[in-house]
PDB file of N, CA and C in Angstrom:
ATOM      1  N   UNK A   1       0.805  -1.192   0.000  1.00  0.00           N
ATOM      2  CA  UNK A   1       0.000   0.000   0.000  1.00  0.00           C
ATOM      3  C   UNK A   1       0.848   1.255   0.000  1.00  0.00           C
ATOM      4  N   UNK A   2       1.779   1.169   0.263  1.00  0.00           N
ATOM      5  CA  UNK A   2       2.815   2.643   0.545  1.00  0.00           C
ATOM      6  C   UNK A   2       2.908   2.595  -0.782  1.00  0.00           C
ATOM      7  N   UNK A   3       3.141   2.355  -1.748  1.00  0.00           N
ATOM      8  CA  UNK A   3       3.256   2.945  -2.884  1.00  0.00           C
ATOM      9  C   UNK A   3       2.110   3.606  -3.974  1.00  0.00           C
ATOM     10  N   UNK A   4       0.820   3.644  -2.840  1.00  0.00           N
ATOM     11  CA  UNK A   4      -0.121   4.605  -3.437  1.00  0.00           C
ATOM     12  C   UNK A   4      -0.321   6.108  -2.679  1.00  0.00           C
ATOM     13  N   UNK A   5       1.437   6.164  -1.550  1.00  0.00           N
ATOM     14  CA  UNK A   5       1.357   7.093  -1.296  1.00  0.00           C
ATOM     15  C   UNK A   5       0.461   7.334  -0.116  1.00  0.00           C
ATOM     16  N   UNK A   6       0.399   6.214   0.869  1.00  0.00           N
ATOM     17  CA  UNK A   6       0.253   5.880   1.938  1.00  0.00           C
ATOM     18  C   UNK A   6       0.995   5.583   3.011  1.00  0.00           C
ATOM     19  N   UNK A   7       1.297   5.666   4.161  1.00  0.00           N
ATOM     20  CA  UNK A   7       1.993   6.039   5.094  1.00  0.00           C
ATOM     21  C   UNK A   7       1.995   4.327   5.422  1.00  0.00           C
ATOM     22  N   UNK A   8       3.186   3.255   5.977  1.00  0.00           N
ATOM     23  CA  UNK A   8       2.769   2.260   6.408  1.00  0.00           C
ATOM     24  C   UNK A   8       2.209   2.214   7.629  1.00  0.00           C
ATOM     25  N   UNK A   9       2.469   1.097   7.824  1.00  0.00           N
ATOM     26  CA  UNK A   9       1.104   0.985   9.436  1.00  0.00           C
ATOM     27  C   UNK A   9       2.140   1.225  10.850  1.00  0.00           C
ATOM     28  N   UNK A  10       3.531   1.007  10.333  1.00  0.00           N
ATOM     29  CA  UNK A  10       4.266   1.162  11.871  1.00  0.00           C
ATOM     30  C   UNK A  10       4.122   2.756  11.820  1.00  0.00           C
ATOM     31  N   UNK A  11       4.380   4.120  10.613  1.00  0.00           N
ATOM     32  CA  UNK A  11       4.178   5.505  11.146  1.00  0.00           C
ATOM     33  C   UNK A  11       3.124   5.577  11.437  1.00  0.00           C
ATOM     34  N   UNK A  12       1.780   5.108  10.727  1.00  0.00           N
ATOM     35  CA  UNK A  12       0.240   5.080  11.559  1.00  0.00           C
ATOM     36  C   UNK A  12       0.292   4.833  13.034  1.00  0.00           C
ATOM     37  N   UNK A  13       0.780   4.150  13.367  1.00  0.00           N
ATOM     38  CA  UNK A  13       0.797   3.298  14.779  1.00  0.00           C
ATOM     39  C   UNK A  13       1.571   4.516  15.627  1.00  0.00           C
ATOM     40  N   UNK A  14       2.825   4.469  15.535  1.00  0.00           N
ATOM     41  CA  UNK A  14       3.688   5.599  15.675  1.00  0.00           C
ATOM     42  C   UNK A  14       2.897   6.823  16.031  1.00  0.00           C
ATOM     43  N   UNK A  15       2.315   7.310  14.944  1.00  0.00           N
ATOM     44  CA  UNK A  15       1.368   8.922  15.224  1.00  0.00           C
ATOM     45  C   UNK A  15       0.673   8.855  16.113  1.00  0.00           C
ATOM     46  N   UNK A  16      -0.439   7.311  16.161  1.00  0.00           N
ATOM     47  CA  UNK A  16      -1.283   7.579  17.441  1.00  0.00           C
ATOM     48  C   UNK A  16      -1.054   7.346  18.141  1.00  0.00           C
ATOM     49  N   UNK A  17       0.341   6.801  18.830  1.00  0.00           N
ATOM     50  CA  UNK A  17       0.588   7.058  20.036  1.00  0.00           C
ATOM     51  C   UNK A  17       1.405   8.416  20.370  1.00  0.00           C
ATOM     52  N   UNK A  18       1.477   9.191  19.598  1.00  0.00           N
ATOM     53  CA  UNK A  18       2.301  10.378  19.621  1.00  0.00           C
ATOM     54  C   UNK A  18       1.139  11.261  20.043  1.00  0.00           C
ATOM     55  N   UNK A  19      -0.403  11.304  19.587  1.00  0.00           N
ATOM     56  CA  UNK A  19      -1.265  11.966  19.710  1.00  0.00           C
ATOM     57  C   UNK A  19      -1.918  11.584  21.132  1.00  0.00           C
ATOM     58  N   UNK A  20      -1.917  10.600  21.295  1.00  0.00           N
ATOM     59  CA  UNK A  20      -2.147   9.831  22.374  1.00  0.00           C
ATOM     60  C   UNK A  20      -1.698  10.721  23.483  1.00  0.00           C
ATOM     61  N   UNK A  21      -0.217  10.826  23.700  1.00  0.00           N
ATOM     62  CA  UNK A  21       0.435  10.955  24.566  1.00  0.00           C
ATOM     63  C   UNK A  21       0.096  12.591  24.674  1.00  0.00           C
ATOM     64  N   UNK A  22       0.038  13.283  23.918  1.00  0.00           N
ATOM     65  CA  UNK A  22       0.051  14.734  23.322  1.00  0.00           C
ATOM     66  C   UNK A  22      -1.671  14.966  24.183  1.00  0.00           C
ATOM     67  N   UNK A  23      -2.450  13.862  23.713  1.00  0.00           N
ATOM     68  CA  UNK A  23      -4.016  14.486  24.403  1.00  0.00           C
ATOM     69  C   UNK A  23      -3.440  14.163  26.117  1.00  0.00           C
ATOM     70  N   UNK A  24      -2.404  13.186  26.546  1.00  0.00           N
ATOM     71  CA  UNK A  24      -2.509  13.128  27.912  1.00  0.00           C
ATOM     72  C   UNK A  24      -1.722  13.735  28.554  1.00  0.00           C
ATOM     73  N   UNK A  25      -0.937  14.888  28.119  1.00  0.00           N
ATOM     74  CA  UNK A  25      -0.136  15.912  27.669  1.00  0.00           C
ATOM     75  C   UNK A  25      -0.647  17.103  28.425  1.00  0.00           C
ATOM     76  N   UNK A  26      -1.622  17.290  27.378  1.00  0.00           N
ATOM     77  CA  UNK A  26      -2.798  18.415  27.271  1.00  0.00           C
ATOM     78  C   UNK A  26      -3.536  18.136  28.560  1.00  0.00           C
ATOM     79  N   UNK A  27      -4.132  17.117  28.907  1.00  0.00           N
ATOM     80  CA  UNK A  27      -5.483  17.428  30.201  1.00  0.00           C
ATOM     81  C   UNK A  27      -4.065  17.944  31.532  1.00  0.00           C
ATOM     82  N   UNK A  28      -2.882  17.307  31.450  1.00  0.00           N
ATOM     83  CA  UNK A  28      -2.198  17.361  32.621  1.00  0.00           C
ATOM     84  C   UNK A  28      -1.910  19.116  32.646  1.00  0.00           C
ATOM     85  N   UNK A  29      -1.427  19.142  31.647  1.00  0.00           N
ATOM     86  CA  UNK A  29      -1.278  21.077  31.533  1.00  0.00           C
ATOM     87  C   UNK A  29      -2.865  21.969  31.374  1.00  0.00           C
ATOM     88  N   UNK A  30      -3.808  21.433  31.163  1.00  0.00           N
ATOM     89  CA  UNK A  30      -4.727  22.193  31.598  1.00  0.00           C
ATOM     90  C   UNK A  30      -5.168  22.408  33.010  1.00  0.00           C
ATOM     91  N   UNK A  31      -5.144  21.463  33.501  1.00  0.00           N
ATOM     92  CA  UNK A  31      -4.832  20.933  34.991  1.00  0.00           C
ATOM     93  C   UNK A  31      -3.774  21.679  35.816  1.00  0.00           C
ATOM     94  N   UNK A  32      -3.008  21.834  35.298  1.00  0.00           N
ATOM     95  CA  UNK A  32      -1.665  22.799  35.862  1.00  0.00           C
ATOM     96  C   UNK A  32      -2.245  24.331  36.044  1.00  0.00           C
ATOM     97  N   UNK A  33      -2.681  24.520  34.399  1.00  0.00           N
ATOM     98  CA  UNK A  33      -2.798  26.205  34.304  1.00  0.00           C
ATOM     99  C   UNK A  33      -4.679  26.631  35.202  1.00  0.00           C
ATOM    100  N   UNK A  34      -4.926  25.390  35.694  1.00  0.00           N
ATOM    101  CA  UNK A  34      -6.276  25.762  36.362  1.00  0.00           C
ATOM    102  C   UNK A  34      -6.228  26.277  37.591  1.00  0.00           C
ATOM    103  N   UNK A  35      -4.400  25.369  38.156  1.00  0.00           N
ATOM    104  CA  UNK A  35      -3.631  26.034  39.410  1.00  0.00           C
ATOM    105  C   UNK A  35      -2.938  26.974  39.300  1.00  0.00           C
ATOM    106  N   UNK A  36      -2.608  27.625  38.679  1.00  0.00           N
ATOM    107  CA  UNK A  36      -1.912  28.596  38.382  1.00  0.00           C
ATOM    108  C   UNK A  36      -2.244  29.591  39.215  1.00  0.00           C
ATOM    109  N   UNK A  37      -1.794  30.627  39.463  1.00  0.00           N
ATOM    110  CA  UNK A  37      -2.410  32.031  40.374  1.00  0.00           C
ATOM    111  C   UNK A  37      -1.166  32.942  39.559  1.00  0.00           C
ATOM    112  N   UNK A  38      -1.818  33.789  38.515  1.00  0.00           N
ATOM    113  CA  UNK A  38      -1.169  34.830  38.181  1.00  0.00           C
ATOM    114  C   UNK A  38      -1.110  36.813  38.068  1.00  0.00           C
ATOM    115  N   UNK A  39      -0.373  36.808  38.316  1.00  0.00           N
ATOM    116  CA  UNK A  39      -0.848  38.667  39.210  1.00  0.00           C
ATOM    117  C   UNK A  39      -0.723  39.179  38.315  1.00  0.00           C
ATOM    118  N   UNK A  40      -1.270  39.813  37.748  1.00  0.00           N
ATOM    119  CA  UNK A  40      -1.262  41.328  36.998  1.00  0.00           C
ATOM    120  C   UNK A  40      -1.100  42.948  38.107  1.00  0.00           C
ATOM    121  N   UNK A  41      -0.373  43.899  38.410  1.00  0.00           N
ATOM    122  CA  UNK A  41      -0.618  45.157  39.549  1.00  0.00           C
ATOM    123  C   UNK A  41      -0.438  46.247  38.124  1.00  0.00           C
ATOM    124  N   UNK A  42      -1.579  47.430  38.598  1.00  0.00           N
ATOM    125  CA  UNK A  42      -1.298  48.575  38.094  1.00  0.00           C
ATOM    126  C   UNK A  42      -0.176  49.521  38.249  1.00  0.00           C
ATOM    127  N   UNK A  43       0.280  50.239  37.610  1.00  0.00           N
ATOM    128  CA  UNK A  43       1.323  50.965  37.179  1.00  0.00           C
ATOM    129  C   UNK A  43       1.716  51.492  38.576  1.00  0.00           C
ATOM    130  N   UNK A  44       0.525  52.130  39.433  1.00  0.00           N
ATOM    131  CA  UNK A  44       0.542  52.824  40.636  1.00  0.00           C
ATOM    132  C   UNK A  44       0.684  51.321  41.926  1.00  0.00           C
ATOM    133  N   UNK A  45       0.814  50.257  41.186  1.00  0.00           N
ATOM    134  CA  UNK A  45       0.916  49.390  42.690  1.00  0.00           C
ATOM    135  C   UNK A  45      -0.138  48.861  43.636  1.00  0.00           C
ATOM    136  N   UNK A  46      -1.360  49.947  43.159  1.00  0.00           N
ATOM    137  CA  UNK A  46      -2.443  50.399  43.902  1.00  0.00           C
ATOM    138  C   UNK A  46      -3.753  49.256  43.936  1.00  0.00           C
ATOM    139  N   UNK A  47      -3.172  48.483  42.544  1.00  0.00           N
ATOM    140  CA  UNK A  47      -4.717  47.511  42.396  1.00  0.00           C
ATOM    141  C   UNK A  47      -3.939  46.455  41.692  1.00  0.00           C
ATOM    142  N   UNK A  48      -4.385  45.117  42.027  1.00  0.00           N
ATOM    143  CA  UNK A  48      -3.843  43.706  41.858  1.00  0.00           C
ATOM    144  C   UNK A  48      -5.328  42.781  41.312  1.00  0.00           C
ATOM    145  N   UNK A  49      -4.681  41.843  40.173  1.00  0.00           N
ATOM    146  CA  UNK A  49      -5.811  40.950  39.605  1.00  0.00           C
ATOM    147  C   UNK A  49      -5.006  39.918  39.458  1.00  0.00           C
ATOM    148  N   UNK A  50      -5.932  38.998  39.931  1.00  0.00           N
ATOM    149  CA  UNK A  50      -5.311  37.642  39.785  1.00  0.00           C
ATOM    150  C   UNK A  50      -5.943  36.911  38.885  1.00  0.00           C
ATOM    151  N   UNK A  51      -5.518  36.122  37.915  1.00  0.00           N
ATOM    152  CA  UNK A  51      -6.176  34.802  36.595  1.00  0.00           C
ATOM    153  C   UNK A  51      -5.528  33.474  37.081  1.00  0.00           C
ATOM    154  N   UNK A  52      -6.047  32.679  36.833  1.00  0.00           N
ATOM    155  CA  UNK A  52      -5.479  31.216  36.532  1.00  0.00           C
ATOM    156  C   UNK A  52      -4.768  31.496  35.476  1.00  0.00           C
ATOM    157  N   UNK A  53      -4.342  30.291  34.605  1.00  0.00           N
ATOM    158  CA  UNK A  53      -3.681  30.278  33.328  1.00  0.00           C
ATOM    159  C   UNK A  53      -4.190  30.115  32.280  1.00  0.00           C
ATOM    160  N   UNK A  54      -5.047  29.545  32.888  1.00  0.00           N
ATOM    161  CA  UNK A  54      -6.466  29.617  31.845  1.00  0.00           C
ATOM    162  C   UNK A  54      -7.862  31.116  31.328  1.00  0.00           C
ATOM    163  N   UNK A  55      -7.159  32.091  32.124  1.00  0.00           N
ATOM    164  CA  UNK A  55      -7.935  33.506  32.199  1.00  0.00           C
ATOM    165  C   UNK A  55      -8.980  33.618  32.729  1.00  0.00           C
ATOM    166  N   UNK A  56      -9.426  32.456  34.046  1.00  0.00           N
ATOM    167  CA  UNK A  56     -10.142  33.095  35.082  1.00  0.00           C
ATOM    168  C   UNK A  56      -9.849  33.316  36.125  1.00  0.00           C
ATOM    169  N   UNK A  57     -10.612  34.627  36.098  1.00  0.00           N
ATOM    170  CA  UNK A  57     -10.677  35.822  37.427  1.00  0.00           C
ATOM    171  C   UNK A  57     -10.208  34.649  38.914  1.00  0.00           C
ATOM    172  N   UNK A  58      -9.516  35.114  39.413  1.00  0.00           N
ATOM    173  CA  UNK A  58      -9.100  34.623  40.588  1.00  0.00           C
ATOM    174  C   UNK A  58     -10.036  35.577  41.867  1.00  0.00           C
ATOM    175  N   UNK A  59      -8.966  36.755  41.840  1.00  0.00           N
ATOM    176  CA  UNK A  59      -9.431  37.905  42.738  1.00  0.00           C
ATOM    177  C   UNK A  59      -8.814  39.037  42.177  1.00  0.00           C
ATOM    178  N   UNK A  60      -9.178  40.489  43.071  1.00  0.00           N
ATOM    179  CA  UNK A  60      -8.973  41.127  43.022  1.00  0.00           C
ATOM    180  C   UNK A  60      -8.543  41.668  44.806  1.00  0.00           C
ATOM    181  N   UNK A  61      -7.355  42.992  44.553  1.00  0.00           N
ATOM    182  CA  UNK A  61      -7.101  43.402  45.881  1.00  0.00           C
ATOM    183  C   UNK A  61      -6.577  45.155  45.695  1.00  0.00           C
ATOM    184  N   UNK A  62      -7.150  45.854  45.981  1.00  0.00           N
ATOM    185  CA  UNK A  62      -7.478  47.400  45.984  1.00  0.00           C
ATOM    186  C   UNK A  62      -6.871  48.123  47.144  1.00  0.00           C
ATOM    187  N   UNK A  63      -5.998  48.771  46.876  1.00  0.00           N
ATOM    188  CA  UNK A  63      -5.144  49.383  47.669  1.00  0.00           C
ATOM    189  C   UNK A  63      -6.820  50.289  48.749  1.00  0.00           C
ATOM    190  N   UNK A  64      -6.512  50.599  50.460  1.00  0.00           N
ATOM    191  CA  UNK A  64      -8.000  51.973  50.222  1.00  0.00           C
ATOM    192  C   UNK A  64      -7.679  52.967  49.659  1.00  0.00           C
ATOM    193  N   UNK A  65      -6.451  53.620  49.829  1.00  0.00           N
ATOM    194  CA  UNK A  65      -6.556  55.048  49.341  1.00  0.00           C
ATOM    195  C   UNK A  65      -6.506  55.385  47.948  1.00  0.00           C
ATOM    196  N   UNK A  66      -6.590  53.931  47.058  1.00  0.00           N
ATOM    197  CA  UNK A  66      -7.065  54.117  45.438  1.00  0.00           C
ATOM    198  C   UNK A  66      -8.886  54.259  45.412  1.00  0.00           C
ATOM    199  N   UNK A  67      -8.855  53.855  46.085  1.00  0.00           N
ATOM    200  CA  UNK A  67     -11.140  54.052  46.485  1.00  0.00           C
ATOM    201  C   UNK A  67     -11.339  55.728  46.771  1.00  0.00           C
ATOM    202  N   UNK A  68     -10.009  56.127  47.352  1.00  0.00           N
ATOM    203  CA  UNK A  68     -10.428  57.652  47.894  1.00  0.00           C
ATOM    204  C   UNK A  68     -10.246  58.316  46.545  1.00  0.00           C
ATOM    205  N   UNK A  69      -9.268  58.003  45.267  1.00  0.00           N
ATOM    206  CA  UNK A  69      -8.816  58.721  44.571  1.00  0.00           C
ATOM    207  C   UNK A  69      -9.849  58.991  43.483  1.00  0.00           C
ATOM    208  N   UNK A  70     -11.039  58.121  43.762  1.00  0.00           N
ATOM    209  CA  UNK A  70     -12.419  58.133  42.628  1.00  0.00           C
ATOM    210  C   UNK A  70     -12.596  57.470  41.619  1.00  0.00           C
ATOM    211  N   UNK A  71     -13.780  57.135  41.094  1.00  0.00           N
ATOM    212  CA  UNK A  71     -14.013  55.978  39.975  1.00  0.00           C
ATOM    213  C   UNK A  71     -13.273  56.190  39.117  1.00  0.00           C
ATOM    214  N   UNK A  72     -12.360  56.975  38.348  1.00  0.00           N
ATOM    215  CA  UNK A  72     -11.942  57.038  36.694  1.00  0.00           C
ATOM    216  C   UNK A  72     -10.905  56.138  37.269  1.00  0.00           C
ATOM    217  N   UNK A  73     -10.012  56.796  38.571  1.00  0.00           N
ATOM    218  CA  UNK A  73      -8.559  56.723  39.010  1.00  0.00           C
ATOM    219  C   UNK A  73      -8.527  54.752  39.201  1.00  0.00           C
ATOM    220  N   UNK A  74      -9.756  54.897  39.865  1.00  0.00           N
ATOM    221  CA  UNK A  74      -9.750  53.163  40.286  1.00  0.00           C
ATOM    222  C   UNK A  74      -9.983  52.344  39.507  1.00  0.00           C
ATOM    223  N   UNK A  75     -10.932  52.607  38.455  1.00  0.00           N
ATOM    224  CA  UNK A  75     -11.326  52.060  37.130  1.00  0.00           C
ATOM    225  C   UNK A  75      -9.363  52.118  36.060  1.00  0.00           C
ATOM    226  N   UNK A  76      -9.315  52.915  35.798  1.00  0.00           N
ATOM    227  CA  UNK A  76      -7.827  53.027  35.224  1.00  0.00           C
ATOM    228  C   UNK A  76      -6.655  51.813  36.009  1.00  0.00           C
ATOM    229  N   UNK A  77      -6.767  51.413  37.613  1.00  0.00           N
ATOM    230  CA  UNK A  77      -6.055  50.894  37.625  1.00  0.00           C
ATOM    231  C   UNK A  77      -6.101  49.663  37.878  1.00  0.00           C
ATOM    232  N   UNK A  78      -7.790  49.327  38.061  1.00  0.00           N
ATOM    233  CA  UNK A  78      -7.709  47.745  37.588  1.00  0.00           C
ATOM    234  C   UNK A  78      -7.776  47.258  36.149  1.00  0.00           C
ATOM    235  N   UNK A  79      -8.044  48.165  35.430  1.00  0.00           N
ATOM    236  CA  UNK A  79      -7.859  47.683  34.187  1.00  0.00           C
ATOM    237  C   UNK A  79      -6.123  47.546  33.773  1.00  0.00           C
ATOM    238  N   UNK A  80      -5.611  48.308  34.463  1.00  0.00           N
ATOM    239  CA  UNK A  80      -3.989  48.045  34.139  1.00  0.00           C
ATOM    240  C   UNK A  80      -3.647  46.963  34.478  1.00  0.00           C
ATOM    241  N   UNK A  81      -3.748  46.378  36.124  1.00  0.00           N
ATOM    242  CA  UNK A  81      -3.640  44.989  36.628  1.00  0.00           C
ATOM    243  C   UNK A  81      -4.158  44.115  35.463  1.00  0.00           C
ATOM    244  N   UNK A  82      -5.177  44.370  35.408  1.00  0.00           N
ATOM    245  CA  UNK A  82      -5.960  43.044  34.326  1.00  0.00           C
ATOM    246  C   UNK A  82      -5.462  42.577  33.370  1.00  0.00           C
ATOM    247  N   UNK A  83      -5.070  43.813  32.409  1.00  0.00           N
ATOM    248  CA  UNK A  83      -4.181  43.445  31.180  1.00  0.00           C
ATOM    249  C   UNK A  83      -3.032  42.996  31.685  1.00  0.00           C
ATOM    250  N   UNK A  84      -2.146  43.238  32.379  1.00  0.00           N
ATOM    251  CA  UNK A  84      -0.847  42.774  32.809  1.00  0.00           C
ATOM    252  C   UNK A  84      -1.196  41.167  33.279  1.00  0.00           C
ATOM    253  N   UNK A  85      -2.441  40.901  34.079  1.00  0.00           N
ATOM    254  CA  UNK A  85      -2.319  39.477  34.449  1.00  0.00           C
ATOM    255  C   UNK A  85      -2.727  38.564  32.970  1.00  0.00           C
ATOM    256  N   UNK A  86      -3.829  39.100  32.871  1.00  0.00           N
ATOM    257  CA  UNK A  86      -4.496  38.530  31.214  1.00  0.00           C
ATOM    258  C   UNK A  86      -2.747  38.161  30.316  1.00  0.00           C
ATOM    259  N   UNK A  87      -2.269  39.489  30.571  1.00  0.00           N
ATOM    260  CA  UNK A  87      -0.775  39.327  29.468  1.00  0.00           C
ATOM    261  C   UNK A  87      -0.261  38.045  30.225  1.00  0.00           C
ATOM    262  N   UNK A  88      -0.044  37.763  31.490  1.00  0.00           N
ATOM    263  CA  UNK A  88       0.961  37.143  31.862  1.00  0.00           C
ATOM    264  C   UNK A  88       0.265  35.654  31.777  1.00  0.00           C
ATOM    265  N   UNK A  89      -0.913  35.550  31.979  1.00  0.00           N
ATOM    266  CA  UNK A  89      -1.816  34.258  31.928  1.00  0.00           C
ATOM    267  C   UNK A  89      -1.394  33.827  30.434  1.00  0.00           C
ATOM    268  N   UNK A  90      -1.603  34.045  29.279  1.00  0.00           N
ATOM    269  CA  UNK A  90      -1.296  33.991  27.604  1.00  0.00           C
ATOM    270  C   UNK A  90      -0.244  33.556  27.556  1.00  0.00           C
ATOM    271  N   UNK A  91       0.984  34.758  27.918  1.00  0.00           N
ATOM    272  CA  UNK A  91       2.183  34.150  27.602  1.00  0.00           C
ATOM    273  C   UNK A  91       2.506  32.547  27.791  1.00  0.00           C
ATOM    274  N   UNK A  92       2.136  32.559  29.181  1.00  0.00           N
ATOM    275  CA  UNK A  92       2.679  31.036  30.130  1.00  0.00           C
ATOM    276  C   UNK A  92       1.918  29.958  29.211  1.00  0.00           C
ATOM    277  N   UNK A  93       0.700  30.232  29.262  1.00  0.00           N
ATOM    278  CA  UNK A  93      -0.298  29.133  28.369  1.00  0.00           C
ATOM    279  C   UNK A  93       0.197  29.378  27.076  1.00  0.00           C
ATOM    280  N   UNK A  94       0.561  30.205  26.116  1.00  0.00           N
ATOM    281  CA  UNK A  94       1.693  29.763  24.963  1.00  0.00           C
ATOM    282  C   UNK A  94       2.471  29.233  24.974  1.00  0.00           C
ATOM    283  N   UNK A  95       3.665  28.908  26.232  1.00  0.00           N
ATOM    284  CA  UNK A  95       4.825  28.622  26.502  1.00  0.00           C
ATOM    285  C   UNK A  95       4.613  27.746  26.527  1.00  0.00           C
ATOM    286  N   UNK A  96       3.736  27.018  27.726  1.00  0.00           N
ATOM    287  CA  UNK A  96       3.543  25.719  28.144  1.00  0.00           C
ATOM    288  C   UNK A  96       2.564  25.085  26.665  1.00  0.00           C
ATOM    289  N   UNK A  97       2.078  25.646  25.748  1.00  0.00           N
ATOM    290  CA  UNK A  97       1.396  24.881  24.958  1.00  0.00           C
ATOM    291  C   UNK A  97       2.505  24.688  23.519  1.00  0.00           C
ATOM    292  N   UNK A  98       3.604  25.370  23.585  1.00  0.00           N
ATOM    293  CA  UNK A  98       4.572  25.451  22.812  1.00  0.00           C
ATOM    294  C   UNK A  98       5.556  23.876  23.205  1.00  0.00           C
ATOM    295  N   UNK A  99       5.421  24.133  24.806  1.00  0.00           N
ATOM    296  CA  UNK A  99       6.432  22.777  25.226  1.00  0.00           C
ATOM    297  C   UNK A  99       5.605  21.576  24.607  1.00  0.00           C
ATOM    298  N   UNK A 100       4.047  21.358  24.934  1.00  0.00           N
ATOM    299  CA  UNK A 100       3.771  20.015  24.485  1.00  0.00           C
ATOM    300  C   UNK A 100       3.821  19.980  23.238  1.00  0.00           C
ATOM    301  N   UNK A 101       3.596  20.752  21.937  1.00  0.00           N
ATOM    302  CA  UNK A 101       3.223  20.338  21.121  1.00  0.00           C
ATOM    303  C   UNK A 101       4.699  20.095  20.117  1.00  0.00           C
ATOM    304  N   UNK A 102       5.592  21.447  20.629  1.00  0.00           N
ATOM    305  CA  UNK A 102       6.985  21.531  20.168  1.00  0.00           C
ATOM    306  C   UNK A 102       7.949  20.317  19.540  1.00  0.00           C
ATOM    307  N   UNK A 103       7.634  18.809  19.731  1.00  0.00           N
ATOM    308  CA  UNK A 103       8.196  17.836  19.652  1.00  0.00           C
ATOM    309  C   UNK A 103       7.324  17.157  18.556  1.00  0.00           C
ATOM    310  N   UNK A 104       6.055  17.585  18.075  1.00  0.00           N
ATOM    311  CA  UNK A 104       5.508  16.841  17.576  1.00  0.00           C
ATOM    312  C   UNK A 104       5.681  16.707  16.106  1.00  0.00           C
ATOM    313  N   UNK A 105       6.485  15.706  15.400  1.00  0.00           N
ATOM    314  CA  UNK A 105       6.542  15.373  13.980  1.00  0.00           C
ATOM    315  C   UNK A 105       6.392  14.006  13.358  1.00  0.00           C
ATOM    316  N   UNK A 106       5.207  14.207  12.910  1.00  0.00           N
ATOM    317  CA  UNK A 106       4.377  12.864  12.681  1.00  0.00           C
ATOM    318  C   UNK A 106       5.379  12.067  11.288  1.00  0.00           C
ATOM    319  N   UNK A 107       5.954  13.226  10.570  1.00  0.00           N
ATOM    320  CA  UNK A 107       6.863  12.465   9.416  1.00  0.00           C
ATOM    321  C   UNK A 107       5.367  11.456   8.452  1.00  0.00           C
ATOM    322  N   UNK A 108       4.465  11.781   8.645  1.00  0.00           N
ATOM    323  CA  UNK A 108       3.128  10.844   7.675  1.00  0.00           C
ATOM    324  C   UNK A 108       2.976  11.757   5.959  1.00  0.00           C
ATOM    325  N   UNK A 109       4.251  10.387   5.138  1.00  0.00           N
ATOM    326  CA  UNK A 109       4.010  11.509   3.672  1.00  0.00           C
ATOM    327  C   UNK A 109       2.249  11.632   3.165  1.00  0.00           C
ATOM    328  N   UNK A 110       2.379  12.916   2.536  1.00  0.00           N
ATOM    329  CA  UNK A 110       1.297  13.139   2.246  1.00  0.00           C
ATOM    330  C   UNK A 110       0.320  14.250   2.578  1.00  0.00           C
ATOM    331  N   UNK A 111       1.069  14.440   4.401  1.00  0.00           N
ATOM    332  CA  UNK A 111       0.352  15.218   5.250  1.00  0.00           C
ATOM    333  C   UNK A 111       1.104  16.232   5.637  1.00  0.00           C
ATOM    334  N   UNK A 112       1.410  17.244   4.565  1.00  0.00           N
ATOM    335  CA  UNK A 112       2.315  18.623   4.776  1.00  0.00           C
ATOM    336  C   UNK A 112       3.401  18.551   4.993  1.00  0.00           C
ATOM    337  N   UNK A 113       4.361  17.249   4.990  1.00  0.00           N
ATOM    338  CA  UNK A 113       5.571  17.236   5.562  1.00  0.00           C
ATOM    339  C   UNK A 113       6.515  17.340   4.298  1.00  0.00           C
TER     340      UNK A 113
END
């Protein structure tokens, strides 16, 4: 059959356990980034957001005397925290989704290689 340009059965075999391993890969690092606790703080120090790795809201923690400084001031600086944690949640979950998949070369002619 490989000579209609079919992959034999040991790289077939080969791939799915490569995918295999790759889906049991994946639940363990989703699992990881569900523990995760990552901080985002505004520019002023003043307001802190926390994400998993997965980009949910953990908490939040508000300096008081950013409450005294009024809604724009306090609004401005959890949104700074946020993006900074949001940023830092992405990166890691790229990184870590870069490590599992980074190794993966199925070598199956036919299929983009």
């Amino acid at each position: 059959m490989a000579g209609f340009g079919l992959p034999n059965f040991g790289q077939l075999t080969e791939a799915f356990k490569k995918a295999q391993q790759i889906q049991k890969d994946a639940q363990k690092l989703q699992q990881e980034l569900d523990a995760m606790e990552l901080e985002g703080t505004s520019k002023n120090g003043r307001a802190s957001v926390w994400l998993s790795g997965n980009q949910q809201p953990l908490r939040i923690r508000l300096a008081p005397e950013l409450l005294t400084e009024g809604p724009d001031a306090t609004e401005r600086a959890i949104l700074e925290a946020l993006k900074e944690a949001y940023s830092n949640s992405t990166s890691i979950m790229k990184e870590r989704m870069e490590d599992l998949t980074g190794g993966l070369n199925l070598n199956l002619p036919g299929m983009g290689n």
